[in-house]
Protein backbone atom coordinates (compact mmCIF):
# COMPACT_ATOMS: atom_id res chain seq x y z
CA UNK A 1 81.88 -60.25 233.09
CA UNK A 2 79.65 -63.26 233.49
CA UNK A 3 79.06 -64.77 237.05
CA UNK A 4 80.39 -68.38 236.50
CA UNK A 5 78.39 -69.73 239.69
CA UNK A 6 75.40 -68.06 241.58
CA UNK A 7 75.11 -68.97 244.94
CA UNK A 8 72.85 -72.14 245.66
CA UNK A 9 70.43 -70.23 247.30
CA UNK A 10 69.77 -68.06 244.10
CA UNK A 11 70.28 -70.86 242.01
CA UNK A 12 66.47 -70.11 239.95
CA UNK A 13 67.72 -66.28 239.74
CA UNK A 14 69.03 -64.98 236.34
CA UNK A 15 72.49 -63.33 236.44
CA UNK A 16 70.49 -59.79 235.90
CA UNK A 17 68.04 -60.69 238.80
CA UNK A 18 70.93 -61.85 241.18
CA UNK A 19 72.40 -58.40 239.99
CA UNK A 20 69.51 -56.64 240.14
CA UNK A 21 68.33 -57.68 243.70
CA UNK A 22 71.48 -56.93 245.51
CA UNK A 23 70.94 -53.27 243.92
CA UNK A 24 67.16 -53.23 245.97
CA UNK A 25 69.07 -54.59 249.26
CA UNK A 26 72.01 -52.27 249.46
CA UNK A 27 69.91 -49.35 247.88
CA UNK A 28 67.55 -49.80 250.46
CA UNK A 29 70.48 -49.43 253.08
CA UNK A 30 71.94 -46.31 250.94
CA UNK A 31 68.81 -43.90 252.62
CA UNK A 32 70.01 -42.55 256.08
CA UNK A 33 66.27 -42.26 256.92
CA UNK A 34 65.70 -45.56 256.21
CA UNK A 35 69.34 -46.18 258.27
CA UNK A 36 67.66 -44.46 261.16
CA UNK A 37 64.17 -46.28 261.57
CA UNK A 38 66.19 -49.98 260.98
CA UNK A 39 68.70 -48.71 264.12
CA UNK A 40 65.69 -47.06 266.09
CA UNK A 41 64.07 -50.49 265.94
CA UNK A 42 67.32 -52.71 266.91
CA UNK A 43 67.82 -50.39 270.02
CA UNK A 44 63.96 -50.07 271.18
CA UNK A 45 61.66 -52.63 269.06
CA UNK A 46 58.44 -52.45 268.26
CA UNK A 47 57.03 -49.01 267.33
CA UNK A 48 53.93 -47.98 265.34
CA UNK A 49 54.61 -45.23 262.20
CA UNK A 50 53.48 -42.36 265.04
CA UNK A 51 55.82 -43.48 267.49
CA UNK A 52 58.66 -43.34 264.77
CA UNK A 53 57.36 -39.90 263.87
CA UNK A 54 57.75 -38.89 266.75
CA UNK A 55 61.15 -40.90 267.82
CA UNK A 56 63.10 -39.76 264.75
CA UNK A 57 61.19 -36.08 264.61
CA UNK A 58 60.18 -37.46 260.99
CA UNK A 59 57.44 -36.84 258.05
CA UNK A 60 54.97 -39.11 258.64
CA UNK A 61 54.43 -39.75 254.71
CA UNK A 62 58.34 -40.31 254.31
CA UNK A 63 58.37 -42.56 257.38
CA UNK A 64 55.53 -44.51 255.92
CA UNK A 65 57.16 -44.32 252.58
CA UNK A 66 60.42 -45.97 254.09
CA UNK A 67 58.82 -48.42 256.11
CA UNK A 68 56.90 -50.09 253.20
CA UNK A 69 60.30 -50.29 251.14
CA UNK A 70 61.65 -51.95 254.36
CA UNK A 71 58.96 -54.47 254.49
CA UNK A 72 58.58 -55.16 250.79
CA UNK A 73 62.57 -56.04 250.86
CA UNK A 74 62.19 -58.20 254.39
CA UNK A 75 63.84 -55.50 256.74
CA UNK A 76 60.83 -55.20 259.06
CA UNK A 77 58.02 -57.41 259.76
CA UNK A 78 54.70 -55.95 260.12
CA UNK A 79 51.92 -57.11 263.12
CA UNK A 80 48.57 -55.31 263.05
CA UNK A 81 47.29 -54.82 266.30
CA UNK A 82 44.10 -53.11 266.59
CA UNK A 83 43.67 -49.94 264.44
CA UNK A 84 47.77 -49.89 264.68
CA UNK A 85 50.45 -51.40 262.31
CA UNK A 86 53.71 -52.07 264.83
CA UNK A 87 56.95 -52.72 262.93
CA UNK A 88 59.97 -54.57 264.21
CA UNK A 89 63.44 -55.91 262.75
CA UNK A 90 63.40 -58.71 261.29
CA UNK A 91 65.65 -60.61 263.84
CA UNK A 92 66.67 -63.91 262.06
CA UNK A 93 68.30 -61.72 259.09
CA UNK A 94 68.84 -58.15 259.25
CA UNK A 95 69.74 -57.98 262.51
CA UNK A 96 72.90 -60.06 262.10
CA UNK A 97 73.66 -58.19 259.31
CA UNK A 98 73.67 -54.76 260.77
CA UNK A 99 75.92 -56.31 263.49
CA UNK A 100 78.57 -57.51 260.99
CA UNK A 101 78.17 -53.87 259.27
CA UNK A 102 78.44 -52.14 262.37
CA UNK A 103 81.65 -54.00 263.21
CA UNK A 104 82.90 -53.84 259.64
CA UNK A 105 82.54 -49.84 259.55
CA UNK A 106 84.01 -49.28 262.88
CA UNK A 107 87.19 -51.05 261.32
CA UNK A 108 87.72 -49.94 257.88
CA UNK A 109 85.02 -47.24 257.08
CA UNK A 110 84.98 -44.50 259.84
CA UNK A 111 88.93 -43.07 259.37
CA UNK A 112 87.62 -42.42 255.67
CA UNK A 113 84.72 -39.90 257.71
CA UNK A 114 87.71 -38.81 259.99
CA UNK A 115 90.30 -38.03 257.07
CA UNK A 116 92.68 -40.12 257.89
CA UNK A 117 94.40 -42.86 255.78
């Protein structure tokens, strides 16, 4: 199946990198660690790698590991302050889309978790 029309937006994009880049964004979503440092930072905002260690009782190197895939893809911006790195959501984009998500799975996704139909 060929994609008749990409989106203006991606209009430069190839069909296999408009493919291939909605694969990065909702693999980077499929990681419940990665699920859990996004949500830590919509509910309490800026944290530094220790205090999202110590927040989600995490592996530092996986935390680290998961927040530079979150900043590479745009999910978190990064501000160095000092000898510390402090991450927060990126408000414009991902936060609005983890509200419509949120919403969506509280409609049509959570009976699947609860067995019913």
């Amino acid at each position: 199946m060929t994609l008749k029309q990409i989106p203006v937006c991606c209009k430069d994009m190839k069909e296999s990198e408009f493919y291939g880049a909605y694969k990065i964004f909702f693999g980077t979503l499929v990681s419940e660690s990665r699920l859990k440092i996004i949500n830590l930072l919509r509910e309490k905002g800026k944290k530094n790698v220790s205090e999202i260690v110590k927040e989600l009782k995490a592996d530092q190197t996986a935390v680290s590991h998961d927040l530079t895939r979150l900043k590479r893809c745009g999910f978190v911006n990064v501000e160095n302050n000092g000898k510390y790195r402090y991450y927060t959501l990126n408000e414009k984009t991902i936060k609005p889309i983890m509200e419509l998500i949120d919403n969506h799975m509280s409609n049509f996704c959570v009976h699947i978790l609860r067995g019913e139909r």
